[in-house]
Protein backbone atom coordinates (compact mmCIF):
# COMPACT_ATOMS: atom_id res chain seq x y z
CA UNK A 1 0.00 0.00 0.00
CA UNK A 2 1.51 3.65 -1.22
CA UNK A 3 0.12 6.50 1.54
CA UNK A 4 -0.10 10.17 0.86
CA UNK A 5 0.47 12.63 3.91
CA UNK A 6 -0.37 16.19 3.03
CA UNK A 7 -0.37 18.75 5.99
CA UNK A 8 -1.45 22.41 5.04
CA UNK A 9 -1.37 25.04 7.85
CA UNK A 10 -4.15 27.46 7.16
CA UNK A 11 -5.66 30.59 8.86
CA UNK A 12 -8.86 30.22 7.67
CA UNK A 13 -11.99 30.60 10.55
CA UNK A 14 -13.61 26.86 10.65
CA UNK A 15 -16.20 27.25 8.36
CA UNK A 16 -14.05 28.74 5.66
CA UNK A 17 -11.49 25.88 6.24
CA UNK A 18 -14.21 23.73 6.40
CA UNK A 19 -15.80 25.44 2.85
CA UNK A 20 -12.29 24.74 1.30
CA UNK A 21 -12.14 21.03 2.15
CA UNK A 22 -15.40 20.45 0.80
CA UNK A 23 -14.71 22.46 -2.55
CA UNK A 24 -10.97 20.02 -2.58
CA UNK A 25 -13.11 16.88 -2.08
CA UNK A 26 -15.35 18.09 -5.15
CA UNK A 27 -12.85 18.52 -7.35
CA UNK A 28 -10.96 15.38 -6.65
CA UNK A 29 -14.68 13.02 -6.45
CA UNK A 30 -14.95 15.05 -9.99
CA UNK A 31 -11.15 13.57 -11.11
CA UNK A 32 -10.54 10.84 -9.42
CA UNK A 33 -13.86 9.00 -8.75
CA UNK A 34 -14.14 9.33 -5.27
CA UNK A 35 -17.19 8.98 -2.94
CA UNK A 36 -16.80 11.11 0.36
CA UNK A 37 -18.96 12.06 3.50
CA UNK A 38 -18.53 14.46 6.61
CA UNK A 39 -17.60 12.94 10.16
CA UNK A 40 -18.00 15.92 12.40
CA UNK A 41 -14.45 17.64 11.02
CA UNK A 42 -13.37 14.66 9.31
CA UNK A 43 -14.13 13.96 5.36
CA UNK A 44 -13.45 10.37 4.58
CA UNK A 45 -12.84 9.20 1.14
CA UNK A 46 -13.45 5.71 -0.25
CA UNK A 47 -13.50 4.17 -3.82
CA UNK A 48 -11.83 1.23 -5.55
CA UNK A 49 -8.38 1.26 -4.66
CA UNK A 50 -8.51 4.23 -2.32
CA UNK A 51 -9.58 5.08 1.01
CA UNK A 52 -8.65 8.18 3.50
CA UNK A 53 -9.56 11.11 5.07
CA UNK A 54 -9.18 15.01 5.11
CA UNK A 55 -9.52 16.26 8.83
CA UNK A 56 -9.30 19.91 9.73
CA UNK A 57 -8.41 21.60 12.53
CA UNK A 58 -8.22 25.48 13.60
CA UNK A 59 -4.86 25.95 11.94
CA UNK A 60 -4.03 22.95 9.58
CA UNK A 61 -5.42 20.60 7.12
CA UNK A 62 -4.28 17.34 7.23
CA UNK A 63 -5.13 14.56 3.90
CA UNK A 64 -4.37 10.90 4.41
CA UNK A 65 -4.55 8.85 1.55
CA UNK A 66 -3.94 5.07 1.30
CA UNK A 67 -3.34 3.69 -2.63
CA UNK A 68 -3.94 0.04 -3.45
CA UNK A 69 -1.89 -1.73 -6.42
CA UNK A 70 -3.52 -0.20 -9.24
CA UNK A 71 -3.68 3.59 -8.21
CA UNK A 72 0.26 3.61 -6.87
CA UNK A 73 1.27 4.59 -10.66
CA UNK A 74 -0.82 7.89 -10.64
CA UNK A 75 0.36 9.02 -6.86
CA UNK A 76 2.88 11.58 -7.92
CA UNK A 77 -0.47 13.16 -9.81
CA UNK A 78 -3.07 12.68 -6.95
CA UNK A 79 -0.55 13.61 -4.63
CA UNK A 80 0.01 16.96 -6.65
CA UNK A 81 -3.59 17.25 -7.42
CA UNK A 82 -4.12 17.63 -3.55
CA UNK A 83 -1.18 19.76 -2.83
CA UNK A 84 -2.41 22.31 -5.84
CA UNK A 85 -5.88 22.18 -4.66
CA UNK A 86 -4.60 23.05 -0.86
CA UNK A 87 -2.80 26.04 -2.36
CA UNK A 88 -5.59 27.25 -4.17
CA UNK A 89 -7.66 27.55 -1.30
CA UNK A 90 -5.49 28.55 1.76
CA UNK A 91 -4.02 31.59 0.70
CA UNK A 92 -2.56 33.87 3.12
């Protein structure tokens, strides 16, 4: 198994950090075929191959991702997918 660990420091109030996660897991359900659902403050992610979770906290963002056989050739591209997306939306 090939794991992603993406932590973003933000200083975004919690529903504008919260706002940004949920327009990050849009994009990459949109890309990347991934189902996702809300936990209190924690998004988890699940398809086919991949399963994680996005959990936010007052001053960082923090995506786990876990990639089975057949997704570890595209993880320099998910991975830099998520990091693009995190810079998009916490901007200082």
């Amino acid at each position: 198994m090939s794991v992603i660990e993406v932590h973003r420091a933000h200083r975004l109030d919690h529903a504008h950090a919260r706002e940004a996660a949920e327009s990050i897991a849009r994009d990459l359900s949109r890309q990347f075929d991934v189902d996702y659902r809300w936990e209190g403050d924690v998004m988890r992610f699940k398809r086919t191959g991949v399963k994680g979770q996005l959990n936010i906290t007052a001053d960082d963002i923090h995506v786990h991702l876990e990639l089975g056989m057949l997704l570890r050739p595209f993880k320099a591209r998910i991975e830099q997918e998520i990091h693009h997306q995190l810079d998009q939306v916490v901007q200082d």
